[in-house]
PDB file of N, CA and C in Angstrom:
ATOM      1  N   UNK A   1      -8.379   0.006   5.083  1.00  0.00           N
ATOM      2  CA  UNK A   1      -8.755   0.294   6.425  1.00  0.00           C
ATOM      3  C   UNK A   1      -8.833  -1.027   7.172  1.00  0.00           C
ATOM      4  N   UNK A   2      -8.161  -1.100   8.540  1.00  0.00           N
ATOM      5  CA  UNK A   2      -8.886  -2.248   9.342  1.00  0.00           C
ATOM      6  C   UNK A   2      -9.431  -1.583  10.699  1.00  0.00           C
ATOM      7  N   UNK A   3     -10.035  -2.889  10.957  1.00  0.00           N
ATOM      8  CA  UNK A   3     -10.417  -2.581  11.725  1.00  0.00           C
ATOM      9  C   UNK A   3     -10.352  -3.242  12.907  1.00  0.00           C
ATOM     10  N   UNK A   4     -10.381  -3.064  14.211  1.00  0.00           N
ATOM     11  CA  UNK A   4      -9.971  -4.048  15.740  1.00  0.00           C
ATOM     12  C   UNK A   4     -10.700  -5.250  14.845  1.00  0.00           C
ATOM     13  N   UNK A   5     -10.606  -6.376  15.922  1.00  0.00           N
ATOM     14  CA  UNK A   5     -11.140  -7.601  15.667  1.00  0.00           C
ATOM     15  C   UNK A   5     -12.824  -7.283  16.931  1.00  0.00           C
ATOM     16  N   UNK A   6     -13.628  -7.937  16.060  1.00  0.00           N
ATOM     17  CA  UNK A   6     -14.666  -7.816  16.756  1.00  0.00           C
ATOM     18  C   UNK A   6     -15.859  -6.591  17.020  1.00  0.00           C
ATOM     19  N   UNK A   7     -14.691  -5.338  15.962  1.00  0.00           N
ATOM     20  CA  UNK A   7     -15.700  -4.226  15.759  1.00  0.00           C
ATOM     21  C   UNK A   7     -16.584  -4.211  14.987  1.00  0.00           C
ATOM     22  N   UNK A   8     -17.915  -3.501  15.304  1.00  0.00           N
ATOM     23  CA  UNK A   8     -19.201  -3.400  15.104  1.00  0.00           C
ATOM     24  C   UNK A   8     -19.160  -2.024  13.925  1.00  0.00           C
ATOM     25  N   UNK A   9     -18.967  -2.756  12.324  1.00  0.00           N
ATOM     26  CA  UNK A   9     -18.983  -2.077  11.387  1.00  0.00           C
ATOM     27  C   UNK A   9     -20.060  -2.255  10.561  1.00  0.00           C
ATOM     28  N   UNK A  10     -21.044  -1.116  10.057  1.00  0.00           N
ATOM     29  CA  UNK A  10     -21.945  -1.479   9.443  1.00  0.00           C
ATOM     30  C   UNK A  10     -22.062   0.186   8.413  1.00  0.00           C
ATOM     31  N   UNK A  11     -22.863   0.180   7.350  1.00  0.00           N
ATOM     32  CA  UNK A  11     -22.874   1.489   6.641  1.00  0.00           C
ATOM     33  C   UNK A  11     -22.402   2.453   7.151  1.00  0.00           C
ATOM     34  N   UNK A  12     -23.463   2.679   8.206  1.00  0.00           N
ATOM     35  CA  UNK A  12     -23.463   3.856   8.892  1.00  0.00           C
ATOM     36  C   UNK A  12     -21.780   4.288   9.037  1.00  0.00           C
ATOM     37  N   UNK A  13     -21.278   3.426   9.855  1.00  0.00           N
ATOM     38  CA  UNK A  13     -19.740   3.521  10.252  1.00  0.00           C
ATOM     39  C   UNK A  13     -18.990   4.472   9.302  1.00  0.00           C
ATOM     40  N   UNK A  14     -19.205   3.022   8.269  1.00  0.00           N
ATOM     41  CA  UNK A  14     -18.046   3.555   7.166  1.00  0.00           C
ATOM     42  C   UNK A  14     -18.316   5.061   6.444  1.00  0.00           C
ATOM     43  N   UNK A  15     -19.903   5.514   6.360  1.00  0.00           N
ATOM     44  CA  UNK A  15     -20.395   6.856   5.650  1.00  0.00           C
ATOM     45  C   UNK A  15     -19.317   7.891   6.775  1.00  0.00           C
ATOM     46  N   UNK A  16     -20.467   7.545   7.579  1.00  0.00           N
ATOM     47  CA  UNK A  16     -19.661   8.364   8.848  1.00  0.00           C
ATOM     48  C   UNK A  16     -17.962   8.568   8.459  1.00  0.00           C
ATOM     49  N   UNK A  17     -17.254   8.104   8.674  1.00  0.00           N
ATOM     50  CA  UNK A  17     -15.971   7.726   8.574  1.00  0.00           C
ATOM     51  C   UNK A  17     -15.661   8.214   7.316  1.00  0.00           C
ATOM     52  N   UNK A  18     -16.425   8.173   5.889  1.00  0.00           N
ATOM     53  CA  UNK A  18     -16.286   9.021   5.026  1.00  0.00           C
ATOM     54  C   UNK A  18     -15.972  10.267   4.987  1.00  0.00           C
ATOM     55  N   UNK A  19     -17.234  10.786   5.478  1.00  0.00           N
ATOM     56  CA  UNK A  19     -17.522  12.126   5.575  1.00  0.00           C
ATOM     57  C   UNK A  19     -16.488  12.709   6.594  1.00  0.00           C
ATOM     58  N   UNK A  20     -15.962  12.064   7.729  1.00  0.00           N
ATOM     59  CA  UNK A  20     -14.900  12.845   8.444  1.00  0.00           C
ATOM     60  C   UNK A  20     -13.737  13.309   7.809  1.00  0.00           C
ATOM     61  N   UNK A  21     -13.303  12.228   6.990  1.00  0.00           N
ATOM     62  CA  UNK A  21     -11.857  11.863   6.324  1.00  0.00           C
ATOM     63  C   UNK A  21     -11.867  12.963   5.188  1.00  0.00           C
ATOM     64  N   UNK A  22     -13.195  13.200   4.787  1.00  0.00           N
ATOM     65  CA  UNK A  22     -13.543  14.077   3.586  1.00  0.00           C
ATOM     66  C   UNK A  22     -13.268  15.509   3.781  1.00  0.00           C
ATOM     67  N   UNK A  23     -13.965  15.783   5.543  1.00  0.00           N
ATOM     68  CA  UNK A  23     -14.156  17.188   5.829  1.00  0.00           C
ATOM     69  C   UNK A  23     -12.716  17.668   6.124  1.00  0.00           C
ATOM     70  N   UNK A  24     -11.710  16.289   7.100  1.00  0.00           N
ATOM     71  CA  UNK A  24     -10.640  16.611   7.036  1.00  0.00           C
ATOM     72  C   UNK A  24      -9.469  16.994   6.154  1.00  0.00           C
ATOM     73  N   UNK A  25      -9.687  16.153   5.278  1.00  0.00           N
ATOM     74  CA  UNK A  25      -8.596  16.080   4.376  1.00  0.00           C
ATOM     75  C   UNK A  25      -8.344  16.932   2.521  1.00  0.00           C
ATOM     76  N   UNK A  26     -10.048  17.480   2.992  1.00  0.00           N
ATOM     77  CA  UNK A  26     -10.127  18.089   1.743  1.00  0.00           C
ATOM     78  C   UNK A  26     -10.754  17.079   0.115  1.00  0.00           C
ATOM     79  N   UNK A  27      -9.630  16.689   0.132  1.00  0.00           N
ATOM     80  CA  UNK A  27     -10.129  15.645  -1.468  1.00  0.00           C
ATOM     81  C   UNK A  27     -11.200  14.652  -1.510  1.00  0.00           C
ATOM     82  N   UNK A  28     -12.109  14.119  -2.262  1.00  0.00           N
ATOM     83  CA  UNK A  28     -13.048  13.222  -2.143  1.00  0.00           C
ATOM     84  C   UNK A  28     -11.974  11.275  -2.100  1.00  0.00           C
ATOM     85  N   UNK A  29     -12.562  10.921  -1.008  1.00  0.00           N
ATOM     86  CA  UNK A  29     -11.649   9.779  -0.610  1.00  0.00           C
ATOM     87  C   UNK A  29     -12.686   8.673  -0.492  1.00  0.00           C
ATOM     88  N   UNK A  30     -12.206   7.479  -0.812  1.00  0.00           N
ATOM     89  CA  UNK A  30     -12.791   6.141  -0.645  1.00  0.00           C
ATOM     90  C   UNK A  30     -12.178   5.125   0.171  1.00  0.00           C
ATOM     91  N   UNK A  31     -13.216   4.479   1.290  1.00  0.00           N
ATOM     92  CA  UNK A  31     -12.752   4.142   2.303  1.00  0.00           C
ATOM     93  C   UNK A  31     -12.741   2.406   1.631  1.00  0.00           C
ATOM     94  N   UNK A  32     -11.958   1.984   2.144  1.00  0.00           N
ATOM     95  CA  UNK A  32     -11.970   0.200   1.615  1.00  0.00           C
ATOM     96  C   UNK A  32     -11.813  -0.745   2.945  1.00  0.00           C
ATOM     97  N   UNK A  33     -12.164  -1.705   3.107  1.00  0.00           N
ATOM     98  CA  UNK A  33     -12.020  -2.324   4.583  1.00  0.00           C
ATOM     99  C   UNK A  33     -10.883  -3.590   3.964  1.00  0.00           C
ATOM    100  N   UNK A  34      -9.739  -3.553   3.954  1.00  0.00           N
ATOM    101  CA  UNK A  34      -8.713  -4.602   4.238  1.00  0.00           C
ATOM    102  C   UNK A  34      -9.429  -6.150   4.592  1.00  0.00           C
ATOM    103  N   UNK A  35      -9.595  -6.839   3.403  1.00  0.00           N
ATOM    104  CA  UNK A  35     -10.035  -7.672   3.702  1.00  0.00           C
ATOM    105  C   UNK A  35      -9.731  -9.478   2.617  1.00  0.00           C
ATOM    106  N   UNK A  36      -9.224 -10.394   3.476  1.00  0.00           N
ATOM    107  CA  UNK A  36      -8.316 -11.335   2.493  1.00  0.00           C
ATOM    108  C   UNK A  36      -9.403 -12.013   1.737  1.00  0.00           C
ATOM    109  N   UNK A  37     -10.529 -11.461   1.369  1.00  0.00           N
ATOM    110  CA  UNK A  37     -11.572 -12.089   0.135  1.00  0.00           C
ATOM    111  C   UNK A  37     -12.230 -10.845  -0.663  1.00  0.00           C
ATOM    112  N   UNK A  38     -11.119  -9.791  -0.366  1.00  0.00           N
ATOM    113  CA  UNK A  38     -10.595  -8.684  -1.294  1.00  0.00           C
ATOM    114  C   UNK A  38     -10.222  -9.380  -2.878  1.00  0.00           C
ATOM    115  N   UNK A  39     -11.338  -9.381  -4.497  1.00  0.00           N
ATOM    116  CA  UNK A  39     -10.749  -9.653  -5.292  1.00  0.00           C
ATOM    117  C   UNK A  39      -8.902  -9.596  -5.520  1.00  0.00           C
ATOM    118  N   UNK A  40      -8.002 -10.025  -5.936  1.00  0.00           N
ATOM    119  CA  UNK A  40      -6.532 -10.022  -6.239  1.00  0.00           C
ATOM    120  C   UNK A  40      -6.110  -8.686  -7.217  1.00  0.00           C
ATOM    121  N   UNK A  41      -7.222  -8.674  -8.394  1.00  0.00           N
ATOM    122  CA  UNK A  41      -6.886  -7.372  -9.159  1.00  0.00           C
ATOM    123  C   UNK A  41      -7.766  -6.502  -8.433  1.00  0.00           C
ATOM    124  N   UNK A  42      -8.322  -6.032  -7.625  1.00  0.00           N
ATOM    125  CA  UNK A  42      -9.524  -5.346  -6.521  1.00  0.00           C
ATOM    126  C   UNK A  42      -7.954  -4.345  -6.110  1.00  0.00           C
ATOM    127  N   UNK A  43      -7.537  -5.856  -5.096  1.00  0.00           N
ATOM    128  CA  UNK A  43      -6.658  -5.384  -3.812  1.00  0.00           C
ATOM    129  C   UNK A  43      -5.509  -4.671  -5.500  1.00  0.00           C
ATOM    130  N   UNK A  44      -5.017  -4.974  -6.294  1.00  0.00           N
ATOM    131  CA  UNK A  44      -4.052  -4.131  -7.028  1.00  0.00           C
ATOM    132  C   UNK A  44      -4.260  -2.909  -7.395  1.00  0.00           C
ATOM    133  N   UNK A  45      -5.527  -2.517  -7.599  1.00  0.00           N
ATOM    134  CA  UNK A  45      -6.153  -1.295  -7.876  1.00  0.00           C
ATOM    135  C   UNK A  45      -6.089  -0.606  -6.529  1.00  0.00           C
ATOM    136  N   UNK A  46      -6.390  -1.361  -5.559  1.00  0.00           N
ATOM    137  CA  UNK A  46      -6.087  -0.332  -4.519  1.00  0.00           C
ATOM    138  C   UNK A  46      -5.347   0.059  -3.507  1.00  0.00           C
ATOM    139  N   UNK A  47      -4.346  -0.669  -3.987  1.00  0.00           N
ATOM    140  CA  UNK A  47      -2.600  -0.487  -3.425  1.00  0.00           C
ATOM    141  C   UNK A  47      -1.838   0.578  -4.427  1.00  0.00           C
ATOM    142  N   UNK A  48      -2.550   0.422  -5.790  1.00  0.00           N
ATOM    143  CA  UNK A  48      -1.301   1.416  -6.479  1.00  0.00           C
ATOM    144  C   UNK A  48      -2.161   2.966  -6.327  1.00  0.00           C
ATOM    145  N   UNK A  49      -3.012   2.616  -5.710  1.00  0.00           N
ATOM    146  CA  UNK A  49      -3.887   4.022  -5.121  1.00  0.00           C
ATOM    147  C   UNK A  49      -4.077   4.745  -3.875  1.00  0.00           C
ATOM    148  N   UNK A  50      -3.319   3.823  -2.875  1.00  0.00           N
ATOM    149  CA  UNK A  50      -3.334   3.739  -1.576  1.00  0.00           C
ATOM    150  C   UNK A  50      -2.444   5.556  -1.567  1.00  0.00           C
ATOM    151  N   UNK A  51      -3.178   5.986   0.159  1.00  0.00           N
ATOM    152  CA  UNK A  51      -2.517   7.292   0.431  1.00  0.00           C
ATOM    153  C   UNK A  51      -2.897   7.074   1.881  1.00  0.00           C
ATOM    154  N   UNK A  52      -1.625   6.883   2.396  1.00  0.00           N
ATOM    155  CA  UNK A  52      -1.383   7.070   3.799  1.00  0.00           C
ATOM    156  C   UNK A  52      -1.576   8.341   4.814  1.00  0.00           C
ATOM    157  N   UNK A  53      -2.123   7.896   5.817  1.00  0.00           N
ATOM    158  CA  UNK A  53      -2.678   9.530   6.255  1.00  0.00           C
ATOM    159  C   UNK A  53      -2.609   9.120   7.777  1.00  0.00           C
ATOM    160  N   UNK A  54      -1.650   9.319   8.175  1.00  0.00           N
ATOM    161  CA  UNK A  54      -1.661   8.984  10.198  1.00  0.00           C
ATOM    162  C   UNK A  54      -0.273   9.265  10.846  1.00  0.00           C
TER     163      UNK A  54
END
């Protein structure tokens, strides 16, 4: 997930943002924030898991 530059992300957000993606989409989903101090085997685990949805 990213996000604009300068957005105001905190728990709440991302639960929130859970629970939408959840109600929408049916399957239980985990949100990750795109980020370059993302561990290296982190970010591999969650590219070969990645599911595009837009």
């Amino acid at each position: 997930m990213r996000f604009e530059p300068g957005a105001t992300v905190t728990l709440f957000t991302l639960g929130g943002l859970l629970n939408d993606l959840e109600e929408l989409l049916g399957p239980k989903v985990d949100v990750v924030e795109d980020s370059p101090r993302m561990r290296a085997d982190f970010r591999e685990e969650v590219e070969r898991d990645i599911r595009r949805v837009a």
